[in-house]
PDB file of N, CA and C in Angstrom:
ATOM      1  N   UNK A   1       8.411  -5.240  76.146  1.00  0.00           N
ATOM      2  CA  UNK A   1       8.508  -4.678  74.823  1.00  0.00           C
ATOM      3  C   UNK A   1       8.888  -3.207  74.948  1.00  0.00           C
ATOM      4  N   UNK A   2       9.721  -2.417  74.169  1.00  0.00           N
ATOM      5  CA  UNK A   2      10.243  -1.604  74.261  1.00  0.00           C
ATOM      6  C   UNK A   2       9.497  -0.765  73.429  1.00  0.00           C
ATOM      7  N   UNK A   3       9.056   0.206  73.294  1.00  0.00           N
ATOM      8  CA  UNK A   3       8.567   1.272  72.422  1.00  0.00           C
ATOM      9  C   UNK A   3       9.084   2.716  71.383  1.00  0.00           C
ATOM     10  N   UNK A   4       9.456   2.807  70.645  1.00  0.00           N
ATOM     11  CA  UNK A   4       9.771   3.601  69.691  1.00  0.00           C
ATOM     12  C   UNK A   4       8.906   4.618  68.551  1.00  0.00           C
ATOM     13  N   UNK A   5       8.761   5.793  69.046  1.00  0.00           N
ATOM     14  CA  UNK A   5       8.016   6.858  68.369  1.00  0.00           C
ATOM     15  C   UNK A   5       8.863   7.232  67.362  1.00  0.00           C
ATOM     16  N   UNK A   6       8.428   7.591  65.827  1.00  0.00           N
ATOM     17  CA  UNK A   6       9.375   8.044  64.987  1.00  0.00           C
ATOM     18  C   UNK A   6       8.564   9.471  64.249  1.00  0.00           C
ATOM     19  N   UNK A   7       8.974  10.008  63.743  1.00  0.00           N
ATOM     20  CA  UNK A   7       8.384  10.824  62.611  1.00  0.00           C
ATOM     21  C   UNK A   7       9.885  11.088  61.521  1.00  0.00           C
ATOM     22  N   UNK A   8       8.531  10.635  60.375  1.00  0.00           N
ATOM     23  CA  UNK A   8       8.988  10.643  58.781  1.00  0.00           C
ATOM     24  C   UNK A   8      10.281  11.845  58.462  1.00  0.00           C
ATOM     25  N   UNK A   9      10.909  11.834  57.939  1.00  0.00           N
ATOM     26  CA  UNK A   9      11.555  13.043  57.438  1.00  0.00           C
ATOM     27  C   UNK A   9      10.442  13.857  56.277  1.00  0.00           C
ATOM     28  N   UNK A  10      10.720  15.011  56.117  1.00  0.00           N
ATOM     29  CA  UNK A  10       9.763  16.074  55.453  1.00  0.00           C
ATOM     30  C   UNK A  10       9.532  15.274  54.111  1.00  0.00           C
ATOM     31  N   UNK A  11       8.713  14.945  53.382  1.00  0.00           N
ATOM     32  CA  UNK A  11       8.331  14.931  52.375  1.00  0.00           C
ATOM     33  C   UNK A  11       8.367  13.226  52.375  1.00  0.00           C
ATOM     34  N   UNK A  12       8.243  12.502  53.318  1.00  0.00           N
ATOM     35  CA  UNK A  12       7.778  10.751  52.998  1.00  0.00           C
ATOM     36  C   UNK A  12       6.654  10.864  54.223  1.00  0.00           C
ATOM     37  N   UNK A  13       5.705  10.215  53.231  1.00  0.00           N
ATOM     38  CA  UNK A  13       4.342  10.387  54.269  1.00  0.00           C
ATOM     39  C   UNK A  13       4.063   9.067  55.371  1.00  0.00           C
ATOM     40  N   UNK A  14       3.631   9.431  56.408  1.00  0.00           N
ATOM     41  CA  UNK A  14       3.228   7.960  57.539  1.00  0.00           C
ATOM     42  C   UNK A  14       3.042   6.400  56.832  1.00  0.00           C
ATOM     43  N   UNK A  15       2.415   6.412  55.464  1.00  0.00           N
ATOM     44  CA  UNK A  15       1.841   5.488  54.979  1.00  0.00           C
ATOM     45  C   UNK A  15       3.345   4.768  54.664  1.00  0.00           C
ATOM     46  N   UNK A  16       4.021   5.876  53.615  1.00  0.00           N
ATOM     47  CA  UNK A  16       5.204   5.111  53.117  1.00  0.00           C
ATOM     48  C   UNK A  16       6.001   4.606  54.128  1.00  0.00           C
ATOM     49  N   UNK A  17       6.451   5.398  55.435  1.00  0.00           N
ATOM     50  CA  UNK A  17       7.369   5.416  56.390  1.00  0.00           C
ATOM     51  C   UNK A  17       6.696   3.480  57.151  1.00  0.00           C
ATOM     52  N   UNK A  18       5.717   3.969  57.155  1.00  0.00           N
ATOM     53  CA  UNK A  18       5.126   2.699  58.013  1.00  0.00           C
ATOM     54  C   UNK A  18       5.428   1.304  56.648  1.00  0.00           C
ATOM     55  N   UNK A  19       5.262   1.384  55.483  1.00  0.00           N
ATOM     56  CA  UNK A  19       5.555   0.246  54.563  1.00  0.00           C
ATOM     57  C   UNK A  19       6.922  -0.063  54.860  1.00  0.00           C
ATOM     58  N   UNK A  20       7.578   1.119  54.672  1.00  0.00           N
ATOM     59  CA  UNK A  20       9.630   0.510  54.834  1.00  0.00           C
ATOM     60  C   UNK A  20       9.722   0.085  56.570  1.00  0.00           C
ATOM     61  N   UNK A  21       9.292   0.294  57.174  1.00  0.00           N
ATOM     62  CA  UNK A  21       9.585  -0.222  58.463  1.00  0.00           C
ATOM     63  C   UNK A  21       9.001  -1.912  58.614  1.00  0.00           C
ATOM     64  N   UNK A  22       8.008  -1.748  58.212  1.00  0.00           N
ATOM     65  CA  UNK A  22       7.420  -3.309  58.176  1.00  0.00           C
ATOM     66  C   UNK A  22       8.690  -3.833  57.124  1.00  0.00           C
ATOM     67  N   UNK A  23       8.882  -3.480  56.054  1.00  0.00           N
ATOM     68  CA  UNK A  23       9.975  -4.122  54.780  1.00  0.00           C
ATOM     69  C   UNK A  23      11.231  -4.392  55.668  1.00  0.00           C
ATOM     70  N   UNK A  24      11.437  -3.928  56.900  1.00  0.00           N
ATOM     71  CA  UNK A  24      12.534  -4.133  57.927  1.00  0.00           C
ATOM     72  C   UNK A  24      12.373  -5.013  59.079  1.00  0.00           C
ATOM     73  N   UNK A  25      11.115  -5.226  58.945  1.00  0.00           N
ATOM     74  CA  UNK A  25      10.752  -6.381  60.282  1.00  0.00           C
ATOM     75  C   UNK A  25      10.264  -5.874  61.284  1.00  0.00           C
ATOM     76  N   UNK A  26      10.033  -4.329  61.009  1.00  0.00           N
ATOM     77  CA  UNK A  26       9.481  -4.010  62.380  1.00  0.00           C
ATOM     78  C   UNK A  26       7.584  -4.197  62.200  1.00  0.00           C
ATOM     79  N   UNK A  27       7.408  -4.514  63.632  1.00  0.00           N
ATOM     80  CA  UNK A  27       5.808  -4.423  63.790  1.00  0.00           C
ATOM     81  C   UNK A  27       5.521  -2.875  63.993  1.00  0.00           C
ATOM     82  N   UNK A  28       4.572  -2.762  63.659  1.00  0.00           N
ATOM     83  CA  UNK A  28       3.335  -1.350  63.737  1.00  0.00           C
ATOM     84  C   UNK A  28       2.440  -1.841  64.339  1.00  0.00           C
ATOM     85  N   UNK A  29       2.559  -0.832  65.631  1.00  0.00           N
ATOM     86  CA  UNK A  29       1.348  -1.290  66.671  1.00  0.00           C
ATOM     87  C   UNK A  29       0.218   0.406  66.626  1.00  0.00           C
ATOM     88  N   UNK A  30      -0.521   0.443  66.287  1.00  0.00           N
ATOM     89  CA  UNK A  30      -1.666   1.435  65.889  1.00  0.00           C
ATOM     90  C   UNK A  30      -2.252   1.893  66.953  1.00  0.00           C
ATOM     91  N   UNK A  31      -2.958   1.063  67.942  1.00  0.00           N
ATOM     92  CA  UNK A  31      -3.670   1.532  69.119  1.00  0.00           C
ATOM     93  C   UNK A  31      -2.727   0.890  70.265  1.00  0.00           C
ATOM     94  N   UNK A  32      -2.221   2.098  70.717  1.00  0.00           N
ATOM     95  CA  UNK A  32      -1.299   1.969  71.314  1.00  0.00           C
ATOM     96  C   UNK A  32      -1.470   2.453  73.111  1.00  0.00           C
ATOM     97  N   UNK A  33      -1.463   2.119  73.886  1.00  0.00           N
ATOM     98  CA  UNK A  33      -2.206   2.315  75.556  1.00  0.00           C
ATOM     99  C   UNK A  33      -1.030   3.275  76.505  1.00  0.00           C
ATOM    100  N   UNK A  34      -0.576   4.435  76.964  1.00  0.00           N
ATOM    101  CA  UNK A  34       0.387   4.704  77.637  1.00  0.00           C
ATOM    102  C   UNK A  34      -0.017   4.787  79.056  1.00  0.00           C
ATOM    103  N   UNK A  35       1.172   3.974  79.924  1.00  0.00           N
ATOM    104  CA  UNK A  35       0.311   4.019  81.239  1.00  0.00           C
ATOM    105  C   UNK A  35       2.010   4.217  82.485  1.00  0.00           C
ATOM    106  N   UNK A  36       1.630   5.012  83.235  1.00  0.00           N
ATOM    107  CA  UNK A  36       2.649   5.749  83.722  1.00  0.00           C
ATOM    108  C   UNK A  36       2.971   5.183  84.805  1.00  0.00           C
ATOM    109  N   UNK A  37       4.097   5.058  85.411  1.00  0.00           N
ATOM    110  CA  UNK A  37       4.733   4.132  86.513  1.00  0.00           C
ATOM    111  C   UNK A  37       3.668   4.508  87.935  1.00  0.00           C
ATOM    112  N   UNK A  38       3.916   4.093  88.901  1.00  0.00           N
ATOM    113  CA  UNK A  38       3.458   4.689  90.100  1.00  0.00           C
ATOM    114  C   UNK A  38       4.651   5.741  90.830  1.00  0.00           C
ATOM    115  N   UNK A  39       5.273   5.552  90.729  1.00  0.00           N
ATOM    116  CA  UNK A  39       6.504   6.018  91.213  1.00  0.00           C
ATOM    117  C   UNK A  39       6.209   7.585  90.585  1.00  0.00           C
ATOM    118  N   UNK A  40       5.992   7.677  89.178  1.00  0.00           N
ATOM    119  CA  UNK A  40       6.239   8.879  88.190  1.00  0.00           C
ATOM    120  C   UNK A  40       4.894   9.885  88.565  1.00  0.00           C
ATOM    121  N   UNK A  41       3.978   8.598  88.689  1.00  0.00           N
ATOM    122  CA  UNK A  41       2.622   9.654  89.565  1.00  0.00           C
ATOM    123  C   UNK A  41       2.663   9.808  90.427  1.00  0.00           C
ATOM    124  N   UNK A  42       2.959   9.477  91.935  1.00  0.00           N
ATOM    125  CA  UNK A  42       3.549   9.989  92.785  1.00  0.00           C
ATOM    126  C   UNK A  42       4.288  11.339  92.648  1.00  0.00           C
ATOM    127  N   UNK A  43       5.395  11.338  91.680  1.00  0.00           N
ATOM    128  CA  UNK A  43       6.282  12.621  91.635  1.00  0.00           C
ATOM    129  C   UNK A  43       5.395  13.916  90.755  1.00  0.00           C
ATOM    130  N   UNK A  44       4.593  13.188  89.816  1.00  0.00           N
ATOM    131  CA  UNK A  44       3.601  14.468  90.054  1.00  0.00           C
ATOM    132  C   UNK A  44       2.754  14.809  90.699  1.00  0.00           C
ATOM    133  N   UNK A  45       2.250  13.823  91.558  1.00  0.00           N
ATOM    134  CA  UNK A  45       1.341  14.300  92.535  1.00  0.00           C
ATOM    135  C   UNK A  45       2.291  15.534  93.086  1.00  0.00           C
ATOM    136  N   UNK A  46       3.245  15.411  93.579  1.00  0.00           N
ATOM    137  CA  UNK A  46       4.109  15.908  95.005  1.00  0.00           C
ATOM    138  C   UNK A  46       4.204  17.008  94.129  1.00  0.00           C
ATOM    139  N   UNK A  47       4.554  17.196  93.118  1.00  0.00           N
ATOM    140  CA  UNK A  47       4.766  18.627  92.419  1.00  0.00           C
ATOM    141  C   UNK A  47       4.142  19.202  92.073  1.00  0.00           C
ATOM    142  N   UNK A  48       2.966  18.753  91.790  1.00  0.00           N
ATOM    143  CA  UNK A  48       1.613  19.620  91.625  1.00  0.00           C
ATOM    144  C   UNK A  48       1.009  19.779  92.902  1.00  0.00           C
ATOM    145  N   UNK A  49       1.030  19.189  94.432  1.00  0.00           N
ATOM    146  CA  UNK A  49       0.849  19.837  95.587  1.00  0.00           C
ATOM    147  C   UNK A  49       1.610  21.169  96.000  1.00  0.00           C
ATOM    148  N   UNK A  50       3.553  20.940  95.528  1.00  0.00           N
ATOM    149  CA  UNK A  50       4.210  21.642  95.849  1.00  0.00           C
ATOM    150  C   UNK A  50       3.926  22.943  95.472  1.00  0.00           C
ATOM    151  N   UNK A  51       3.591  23.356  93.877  1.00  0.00           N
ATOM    152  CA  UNK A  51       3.209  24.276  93.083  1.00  0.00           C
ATOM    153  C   UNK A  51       1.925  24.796  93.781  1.00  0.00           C
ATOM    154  N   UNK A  52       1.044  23.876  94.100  1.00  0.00           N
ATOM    155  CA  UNK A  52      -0.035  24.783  94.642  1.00  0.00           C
ATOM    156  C   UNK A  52       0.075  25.150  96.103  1.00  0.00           C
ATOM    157  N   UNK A  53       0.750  25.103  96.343  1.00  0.00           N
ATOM    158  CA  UNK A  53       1.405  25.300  98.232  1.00  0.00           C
ATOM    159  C   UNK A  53       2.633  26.544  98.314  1.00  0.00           C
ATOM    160  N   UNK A  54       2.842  26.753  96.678  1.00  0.00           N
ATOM    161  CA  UNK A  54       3.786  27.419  96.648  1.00  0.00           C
ATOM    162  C   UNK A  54       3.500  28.569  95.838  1.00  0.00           C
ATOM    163  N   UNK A  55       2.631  29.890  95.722  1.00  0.00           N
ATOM    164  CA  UNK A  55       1.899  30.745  95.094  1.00  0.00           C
ATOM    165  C   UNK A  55       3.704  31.403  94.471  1.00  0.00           C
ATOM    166  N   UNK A  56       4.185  31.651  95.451  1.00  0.00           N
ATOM    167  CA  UNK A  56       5.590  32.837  95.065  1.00  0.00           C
ATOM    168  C   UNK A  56       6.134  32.299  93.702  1.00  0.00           C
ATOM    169  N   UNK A  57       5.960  31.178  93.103  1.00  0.00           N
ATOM    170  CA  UNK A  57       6.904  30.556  92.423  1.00  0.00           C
ATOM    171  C   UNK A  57       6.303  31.524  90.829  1.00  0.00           C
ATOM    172  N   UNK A  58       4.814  32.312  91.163  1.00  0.00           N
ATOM    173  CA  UNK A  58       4.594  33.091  89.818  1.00  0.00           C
ATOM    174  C   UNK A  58       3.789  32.084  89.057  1.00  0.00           C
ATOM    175  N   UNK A  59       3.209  31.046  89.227  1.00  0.00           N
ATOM    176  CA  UNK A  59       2.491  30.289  88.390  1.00  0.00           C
ATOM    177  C   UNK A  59       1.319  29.618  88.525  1.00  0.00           C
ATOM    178  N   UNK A  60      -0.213  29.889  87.887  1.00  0.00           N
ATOM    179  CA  UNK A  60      -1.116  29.433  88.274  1.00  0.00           C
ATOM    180  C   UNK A  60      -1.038  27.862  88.447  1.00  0.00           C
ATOM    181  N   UNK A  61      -2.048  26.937  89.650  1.00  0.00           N
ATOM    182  CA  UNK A  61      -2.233  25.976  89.830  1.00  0.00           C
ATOM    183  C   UNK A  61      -2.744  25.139  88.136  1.00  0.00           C
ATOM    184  N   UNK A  62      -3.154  25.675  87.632  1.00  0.00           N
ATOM    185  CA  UNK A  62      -3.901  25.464  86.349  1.00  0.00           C
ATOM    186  C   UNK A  62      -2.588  25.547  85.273  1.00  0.00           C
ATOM    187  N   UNK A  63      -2.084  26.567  85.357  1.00  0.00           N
ATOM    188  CA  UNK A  63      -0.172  26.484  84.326  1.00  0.00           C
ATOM    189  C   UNK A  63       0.273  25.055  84.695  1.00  0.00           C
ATOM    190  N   UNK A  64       0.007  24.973  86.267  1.00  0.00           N
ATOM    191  CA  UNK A  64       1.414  23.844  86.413  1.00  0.00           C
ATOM    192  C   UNK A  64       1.415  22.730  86.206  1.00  0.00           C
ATOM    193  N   UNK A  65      -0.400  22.579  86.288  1.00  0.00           N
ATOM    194  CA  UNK A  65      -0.479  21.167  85.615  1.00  0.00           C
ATOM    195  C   UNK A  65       0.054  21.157  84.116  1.00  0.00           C
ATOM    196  N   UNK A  66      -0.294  21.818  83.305  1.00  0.00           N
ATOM    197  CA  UNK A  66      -0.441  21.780  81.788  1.00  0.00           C
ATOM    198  C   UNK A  66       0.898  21.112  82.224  1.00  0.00           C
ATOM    199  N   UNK A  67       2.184  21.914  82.426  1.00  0.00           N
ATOM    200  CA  UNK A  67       3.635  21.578  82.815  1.00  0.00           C
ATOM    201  C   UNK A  67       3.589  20.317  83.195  1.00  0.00           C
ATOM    202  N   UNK A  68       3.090  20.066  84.250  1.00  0.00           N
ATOM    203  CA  UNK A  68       3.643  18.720  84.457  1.00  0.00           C
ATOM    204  C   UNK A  68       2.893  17.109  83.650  1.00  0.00           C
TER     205      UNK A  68
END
């Protein structure tokens, strides 16, 4: 299943946006679980080692997470 995040244009609220999408066939899934490849955690592991192995780069260990 493929996943699609939207937000409303200014002035139609979640409630309405979510009625016309169902009126289109789409499902609304509410509690929704995000869970990240291994591959993708791996590559932050390695970059959040790199960053902290790497002081010159100007950025606290604590910045780089937020970043990554």
């Amino acid at each position: 299943m493929e996943t699609l995040t939207i937000k409303p244009p200014k002035g139609v609220s979640l409630s309405d946006a979510k009625i016309a999408l169902e009126r289109l066939n789409f499902e609304i899934i509410d509690d929704q679980e995000y869970t990240i490849s291994d591959a993708y955690r791996k590559e932050l592991h390695n970059r959040l080692r790199e960053w902290e192995l790497s002081p010159e780069t100007g950025i606290s260990l604590e910045d780089a997470r937020k970043l990554a």
